[in-house]
Structures are given as C-alpha cells and as structure tokens.
N, C-alpha and C. Protein backbone atom coordinates (compact mmCIF):
# COMPACT_ATOMS: atom_id res chain seq x y z
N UNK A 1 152.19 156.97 64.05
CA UNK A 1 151.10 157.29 63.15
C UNK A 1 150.29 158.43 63.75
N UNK A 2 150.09 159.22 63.43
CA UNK A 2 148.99 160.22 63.53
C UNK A 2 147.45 160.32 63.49
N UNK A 3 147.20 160.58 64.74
CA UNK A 3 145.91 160.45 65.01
C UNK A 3 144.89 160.87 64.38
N UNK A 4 145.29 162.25 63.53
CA UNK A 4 144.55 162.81 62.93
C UNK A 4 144.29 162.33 61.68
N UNK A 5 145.21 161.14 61.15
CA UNK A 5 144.71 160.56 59.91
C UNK A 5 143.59 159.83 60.65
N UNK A 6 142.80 159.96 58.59
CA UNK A 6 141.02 159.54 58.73
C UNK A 6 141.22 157.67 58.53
N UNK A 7 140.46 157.37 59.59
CA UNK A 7 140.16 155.74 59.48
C UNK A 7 139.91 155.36 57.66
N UNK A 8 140.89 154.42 57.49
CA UNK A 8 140.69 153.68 56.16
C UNK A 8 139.28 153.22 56.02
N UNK A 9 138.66 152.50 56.81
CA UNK A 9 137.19 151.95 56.63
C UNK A 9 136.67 151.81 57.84
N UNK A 10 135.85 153.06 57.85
CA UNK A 10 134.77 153.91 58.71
C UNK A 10 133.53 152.70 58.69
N UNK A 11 132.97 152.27 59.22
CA UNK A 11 131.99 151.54 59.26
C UNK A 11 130.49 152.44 58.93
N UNK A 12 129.63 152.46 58.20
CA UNK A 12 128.48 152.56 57.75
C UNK A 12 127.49 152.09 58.71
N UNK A 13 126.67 152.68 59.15
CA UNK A 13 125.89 151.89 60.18
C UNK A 13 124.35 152.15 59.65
N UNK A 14 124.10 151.25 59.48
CA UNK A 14 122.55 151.44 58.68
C UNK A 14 121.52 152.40 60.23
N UNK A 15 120.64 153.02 59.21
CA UNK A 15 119.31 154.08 60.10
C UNK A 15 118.73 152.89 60.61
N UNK A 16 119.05 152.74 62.20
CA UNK A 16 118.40 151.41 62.90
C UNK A 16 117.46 152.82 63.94
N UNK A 17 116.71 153.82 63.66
CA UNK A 17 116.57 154.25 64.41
C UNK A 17 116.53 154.53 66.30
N UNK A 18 117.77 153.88 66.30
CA UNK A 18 118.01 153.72 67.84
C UNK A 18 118.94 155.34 68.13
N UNK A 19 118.80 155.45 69.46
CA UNK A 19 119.50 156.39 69.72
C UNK A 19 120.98 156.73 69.89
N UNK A 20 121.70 157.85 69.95
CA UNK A 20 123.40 157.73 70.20
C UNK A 20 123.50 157.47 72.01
N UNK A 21 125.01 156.89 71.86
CA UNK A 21 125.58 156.89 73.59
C UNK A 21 125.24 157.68 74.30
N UNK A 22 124.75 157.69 75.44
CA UNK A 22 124.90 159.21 76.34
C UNK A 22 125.44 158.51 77.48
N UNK A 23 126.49 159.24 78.00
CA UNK A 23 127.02 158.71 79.20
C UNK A 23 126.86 159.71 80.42
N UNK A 24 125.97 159.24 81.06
CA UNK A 24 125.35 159.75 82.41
C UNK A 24 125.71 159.14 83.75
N UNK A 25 126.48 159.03 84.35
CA UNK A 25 126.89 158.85 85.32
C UNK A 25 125.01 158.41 86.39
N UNK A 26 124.65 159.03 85.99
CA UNK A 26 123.69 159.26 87.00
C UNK A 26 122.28 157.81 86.19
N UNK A 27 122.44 157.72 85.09
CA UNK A 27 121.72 156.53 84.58
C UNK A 27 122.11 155.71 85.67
N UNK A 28 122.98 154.97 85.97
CA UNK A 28 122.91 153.39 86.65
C UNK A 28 123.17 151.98 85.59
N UNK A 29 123.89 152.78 84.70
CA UNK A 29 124.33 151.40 83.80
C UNK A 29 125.60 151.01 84.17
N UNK A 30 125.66 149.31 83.51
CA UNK A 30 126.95 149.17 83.87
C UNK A 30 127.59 148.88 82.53
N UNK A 31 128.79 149.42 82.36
CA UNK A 31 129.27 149.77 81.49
C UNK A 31 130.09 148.07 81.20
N UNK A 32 130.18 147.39 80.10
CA UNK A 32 131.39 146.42 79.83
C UNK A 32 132.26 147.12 78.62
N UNK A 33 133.45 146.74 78.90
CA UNK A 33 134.45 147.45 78.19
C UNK A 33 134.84 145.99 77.47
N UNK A 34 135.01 145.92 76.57
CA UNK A 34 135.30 144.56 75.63
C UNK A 34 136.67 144.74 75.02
N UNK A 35 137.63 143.98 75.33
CA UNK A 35 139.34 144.61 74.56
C UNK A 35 139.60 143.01 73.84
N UNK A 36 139.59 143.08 72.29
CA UNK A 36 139.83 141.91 71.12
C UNK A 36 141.37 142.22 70.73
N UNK A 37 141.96 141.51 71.24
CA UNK A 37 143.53 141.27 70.24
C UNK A 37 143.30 140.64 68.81
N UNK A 38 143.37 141.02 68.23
CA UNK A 38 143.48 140.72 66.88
C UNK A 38 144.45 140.66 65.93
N UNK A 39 144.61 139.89 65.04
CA UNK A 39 145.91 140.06 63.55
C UNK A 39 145.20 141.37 62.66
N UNK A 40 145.89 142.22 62.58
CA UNK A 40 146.07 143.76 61.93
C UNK A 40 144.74 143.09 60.39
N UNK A 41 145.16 141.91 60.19
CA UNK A 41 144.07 141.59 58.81
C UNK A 41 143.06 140.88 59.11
N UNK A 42 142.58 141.09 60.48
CA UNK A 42 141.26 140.54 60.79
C UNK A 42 140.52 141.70 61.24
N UNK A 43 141.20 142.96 61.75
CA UNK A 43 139.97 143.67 62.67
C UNK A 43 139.12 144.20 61.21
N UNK A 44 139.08 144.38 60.11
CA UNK A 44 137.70 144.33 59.89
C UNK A 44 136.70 143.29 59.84
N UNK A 45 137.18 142.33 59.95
CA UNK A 45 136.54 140.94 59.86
C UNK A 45 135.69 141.06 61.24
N UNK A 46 136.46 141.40 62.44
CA UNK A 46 135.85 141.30 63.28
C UNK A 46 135.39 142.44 63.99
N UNK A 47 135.12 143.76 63.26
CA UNK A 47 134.33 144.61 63.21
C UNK A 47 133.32 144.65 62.22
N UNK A 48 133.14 143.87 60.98
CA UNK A 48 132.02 143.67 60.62
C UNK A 48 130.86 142.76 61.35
N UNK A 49 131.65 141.34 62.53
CA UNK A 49 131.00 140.65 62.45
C UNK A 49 130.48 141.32 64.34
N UNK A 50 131.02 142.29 65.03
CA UNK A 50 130.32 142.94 65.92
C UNK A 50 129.37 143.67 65.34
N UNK A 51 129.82 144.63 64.43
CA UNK A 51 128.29 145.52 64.03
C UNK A 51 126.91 144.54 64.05
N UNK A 52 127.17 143.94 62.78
CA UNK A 52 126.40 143.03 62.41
C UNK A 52 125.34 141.67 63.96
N UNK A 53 126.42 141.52 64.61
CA UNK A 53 126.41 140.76 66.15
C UNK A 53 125.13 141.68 66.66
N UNK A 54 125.35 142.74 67.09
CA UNK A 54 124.58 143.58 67.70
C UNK A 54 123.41 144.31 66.76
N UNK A 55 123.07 144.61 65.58
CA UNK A 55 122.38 145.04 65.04
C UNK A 55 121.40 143.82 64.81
N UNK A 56 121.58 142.49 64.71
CA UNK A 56 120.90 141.20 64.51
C UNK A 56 120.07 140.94 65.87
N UNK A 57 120.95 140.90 66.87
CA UNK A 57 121.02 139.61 68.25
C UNK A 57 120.48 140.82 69.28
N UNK A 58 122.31 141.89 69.85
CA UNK A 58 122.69 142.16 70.94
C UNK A 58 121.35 143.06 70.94
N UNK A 59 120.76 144.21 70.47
CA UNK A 59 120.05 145.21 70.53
C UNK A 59 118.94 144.66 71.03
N UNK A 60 118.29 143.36 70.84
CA UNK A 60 117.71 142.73 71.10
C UNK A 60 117.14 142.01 72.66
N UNK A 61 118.11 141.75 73.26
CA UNK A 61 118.44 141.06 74.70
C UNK A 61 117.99 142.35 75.36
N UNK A 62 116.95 141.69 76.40
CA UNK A 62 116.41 142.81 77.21
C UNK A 62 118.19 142.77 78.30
N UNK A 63 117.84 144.42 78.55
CA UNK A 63 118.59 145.34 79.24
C UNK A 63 119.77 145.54 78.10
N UNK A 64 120.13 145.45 77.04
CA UNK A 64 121.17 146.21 76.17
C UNK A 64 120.38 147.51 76.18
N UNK A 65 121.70 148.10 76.26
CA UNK A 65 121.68 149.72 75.77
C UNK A 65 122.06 150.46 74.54
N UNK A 66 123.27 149.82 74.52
CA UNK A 66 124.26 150.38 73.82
C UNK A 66 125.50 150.31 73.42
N UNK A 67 126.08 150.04 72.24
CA UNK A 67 127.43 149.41 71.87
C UNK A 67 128.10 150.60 71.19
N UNK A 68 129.58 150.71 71.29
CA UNK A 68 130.42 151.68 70.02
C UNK A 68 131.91 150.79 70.21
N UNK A 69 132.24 151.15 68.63
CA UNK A 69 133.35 150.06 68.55
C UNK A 69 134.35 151.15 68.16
N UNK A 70 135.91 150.70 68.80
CA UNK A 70 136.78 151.67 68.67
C UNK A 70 137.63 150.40 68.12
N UNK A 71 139.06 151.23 67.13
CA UNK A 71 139.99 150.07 66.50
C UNK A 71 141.16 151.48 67.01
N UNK A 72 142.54 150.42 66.93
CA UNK A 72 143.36 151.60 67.31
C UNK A 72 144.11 151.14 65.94
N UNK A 73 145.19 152.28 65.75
CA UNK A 73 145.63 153.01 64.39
C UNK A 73 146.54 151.44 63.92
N UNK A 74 146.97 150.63 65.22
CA UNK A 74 147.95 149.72 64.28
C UNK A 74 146.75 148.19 63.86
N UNK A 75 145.57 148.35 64.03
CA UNK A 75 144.51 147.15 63.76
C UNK A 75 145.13 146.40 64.58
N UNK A 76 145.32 146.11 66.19
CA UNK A 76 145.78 144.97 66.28
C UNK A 76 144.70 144.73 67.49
N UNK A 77 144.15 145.78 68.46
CA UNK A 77 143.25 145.71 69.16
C UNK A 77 141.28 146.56 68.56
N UNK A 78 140.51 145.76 69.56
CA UNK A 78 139.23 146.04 68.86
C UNK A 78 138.63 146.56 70.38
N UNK A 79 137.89 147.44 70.72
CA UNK A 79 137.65 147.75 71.74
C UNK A 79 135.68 148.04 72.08
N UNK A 80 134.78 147.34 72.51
CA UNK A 80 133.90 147.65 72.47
C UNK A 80 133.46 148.53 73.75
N UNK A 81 132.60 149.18 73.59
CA UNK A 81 132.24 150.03 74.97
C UNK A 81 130.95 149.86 74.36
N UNK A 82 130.16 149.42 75.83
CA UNK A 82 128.71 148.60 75.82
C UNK A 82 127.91 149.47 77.04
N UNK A 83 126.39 149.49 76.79
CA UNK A 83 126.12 149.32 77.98
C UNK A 83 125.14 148.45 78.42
N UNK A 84 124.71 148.82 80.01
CA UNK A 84 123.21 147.16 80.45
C UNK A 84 123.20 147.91 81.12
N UNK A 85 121.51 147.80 81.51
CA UNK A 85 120.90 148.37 82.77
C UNK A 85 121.31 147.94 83.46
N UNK A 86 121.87 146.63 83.42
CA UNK A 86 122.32 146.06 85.08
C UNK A 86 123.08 144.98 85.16
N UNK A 87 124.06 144.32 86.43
CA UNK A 87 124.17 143.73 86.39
C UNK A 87 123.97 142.12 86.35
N UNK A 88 122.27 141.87 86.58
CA UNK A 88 121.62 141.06 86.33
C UNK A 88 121.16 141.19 84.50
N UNK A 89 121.07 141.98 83.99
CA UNK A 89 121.18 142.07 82.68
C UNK A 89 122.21 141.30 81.85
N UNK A 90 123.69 141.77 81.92
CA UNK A 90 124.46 141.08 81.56
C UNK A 90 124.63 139.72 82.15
N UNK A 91 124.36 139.29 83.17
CA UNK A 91 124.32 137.64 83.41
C UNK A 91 123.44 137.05 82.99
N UNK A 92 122.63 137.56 82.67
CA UNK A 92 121.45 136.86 81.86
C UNK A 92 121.59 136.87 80.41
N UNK A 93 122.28 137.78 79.93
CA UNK A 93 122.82 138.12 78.39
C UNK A 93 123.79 136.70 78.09
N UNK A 94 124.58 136.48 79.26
CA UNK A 94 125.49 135.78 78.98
C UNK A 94 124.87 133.74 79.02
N UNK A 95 124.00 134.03 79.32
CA UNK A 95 123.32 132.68 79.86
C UNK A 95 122.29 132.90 78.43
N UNK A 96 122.64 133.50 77.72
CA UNK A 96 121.40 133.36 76.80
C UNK A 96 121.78 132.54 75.75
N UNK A 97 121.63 131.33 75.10
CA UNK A 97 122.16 130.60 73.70
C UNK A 97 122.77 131.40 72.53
N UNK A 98 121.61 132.41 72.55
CA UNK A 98 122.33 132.94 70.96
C UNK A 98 123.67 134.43 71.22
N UNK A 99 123.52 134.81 72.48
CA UNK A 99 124.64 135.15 73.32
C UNK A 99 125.53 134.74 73.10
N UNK A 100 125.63 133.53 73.65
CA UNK A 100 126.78 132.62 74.38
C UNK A 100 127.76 132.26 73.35
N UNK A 101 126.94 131.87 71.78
CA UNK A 101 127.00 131.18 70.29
C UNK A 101 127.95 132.04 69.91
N UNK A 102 127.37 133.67 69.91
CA UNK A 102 127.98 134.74 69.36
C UNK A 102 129.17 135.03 69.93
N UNK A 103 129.50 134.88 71.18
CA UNK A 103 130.63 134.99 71.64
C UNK A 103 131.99 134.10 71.38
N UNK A 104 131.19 133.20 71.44
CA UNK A 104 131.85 131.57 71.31
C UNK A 104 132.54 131.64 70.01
N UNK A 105 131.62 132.10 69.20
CA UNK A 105 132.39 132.17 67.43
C UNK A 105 133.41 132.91 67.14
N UNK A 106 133.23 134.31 67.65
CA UNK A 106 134.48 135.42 67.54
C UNK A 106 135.76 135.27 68.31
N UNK A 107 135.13 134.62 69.86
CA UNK A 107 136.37 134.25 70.63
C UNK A 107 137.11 132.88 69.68
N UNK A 108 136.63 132.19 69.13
CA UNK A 108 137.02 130.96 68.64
C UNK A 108 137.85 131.29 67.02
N UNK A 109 137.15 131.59 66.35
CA UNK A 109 137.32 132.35 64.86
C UNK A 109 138.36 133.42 64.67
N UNK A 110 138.04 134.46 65.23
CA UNK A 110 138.53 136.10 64.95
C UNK A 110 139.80 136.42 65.96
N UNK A 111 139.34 136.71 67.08
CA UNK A 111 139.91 137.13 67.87
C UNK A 111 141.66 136.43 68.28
N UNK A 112 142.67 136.94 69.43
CA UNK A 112 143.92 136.19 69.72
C UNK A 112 143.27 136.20 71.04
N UNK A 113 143.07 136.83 71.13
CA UNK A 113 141.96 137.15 73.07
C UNK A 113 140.86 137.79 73.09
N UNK A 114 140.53 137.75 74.33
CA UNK A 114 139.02 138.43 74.60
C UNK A 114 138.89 138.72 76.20
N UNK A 115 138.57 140.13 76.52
CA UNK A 115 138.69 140.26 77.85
C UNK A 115 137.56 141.20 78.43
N UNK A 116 136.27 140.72 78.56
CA UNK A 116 135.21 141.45 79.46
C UNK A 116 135.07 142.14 80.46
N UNK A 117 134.83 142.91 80.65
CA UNK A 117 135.48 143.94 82.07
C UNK A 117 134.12 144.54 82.44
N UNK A 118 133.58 144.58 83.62
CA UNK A 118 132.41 145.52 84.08
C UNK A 118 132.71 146.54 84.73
N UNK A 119 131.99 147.89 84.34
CA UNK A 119 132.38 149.27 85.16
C UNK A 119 131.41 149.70 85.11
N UNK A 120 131.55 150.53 86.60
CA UNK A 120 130.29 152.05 87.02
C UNK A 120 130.80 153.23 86.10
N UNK A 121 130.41 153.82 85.49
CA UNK A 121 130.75 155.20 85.21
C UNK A 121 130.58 156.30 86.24
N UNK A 122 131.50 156.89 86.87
CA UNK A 122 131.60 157.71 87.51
C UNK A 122 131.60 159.22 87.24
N UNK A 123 132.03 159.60 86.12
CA UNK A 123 132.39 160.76 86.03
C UNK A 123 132.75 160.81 84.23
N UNK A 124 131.65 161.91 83.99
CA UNK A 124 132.12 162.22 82.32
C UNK A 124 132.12 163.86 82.17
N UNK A 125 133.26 164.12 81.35
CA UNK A 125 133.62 165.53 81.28
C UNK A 125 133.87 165.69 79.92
N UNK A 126 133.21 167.06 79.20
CA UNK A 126 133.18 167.39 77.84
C UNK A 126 133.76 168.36 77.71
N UNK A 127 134.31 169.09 76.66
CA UNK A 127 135.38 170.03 76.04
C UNK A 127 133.88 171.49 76.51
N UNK A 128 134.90 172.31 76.69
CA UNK A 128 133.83 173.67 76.99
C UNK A 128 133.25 173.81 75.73
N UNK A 129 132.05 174.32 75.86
CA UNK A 129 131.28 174.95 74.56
C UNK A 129 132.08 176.64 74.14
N UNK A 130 132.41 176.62 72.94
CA UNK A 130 133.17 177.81 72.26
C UNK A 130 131.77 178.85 71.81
C-alpha cells in the first residue's frame, strides 16, 4: 500500500486550545510510546475512544503534556506517542483511578495487546528549510 494514500478517517480534533508537540530534547520529558494490536475493524473504535480518553481525563492529570496518535496503513496496530514531565508523573498517572479505569477498559474491550514503553528523547532532526 502506498504511503502517500490519504488516511480514510483523519480524526477531527476539536479547538481544545492546547498547544502542538514540540520535541526538544532539551525539555526533560519522558516520552511513553504506547503500541495497541488491534483487529483492522476496531482501530477506529479505538482511536475514537483515545482521542476522546485524553481530551476528557488524560490532559487533565498533572504532568501530561502531550499525546499524537499514529495508525499504520493495514489498521492492525495503534501507536500513541505521549509525553510527562516526569517520571514520577507517569507513576502517579498510573496510580490514579480514573487512569487506571481508562486503561483497564481499552486493554480489556479494544485492544489484542498493549505495550507501554518509557523513553528520553535524545535527538530530533527536521528536513532542511527550502
């Protein structure tokens, strides 16, 4: 499949006046990388119910930063890239009830797996300016 075809259903993200990603190496966040196996006829199911997750709850929890959700071309994986000020941030995110609930449902409901991963960002490099 070709990359350059346009996503069937682009997600809409309502004016939450929050800001876009910036990935700064030099911030001090820690990055979680979120990878959802999914059945090809759930990842919108379970990309509506992340948007929605984080625009309700996640944005909410002191030390969130920042979420973007990637789907790859065959719908079978869901990929979140997050960030937290810290790693005491996310352990406390995760110890939180309505956290824990939210996780609990998608891992239980949606998902075939679910695999949380913490990273430093080290190094980000952009296309030259033309």
């Amino acid at each position: 499949m070709s990359t350059s075809q346009e996503s069937p259903a682009a997600h809409e993200v309502p004016d939450t006046g929050m800001r876009l990603t910036t990935l700064d190496p030099g911030a001090g966040y820690v990055t979680l990388i979120n990878t959802y196996v999914v059945a090809p006829e759930r990842a919108e199911e379970l990309l509506d119910f992340l948007v929605r997750s984080t625009l309700e709850t996640l944005r909410y929890v002191p030390g969130f930063v920042s979420a973007n959700l990637h789907v790859n071309f065959e719908r079978t994986q869901v990929v979140n890239y997050a960030q937290w000020k810290s790693h005491e941030a996310v352990a406390a995110a995760r110890e939180n009830p309505k956290v824990a609930a939210l996780m609990r449902q998608q891992q239980l409901q949606i998902t075939r797996s679910f695999a949380p991963i913490q990273y430093e960002l080290r190094n980000s490099v952009a296309a030259a300016s033309s």
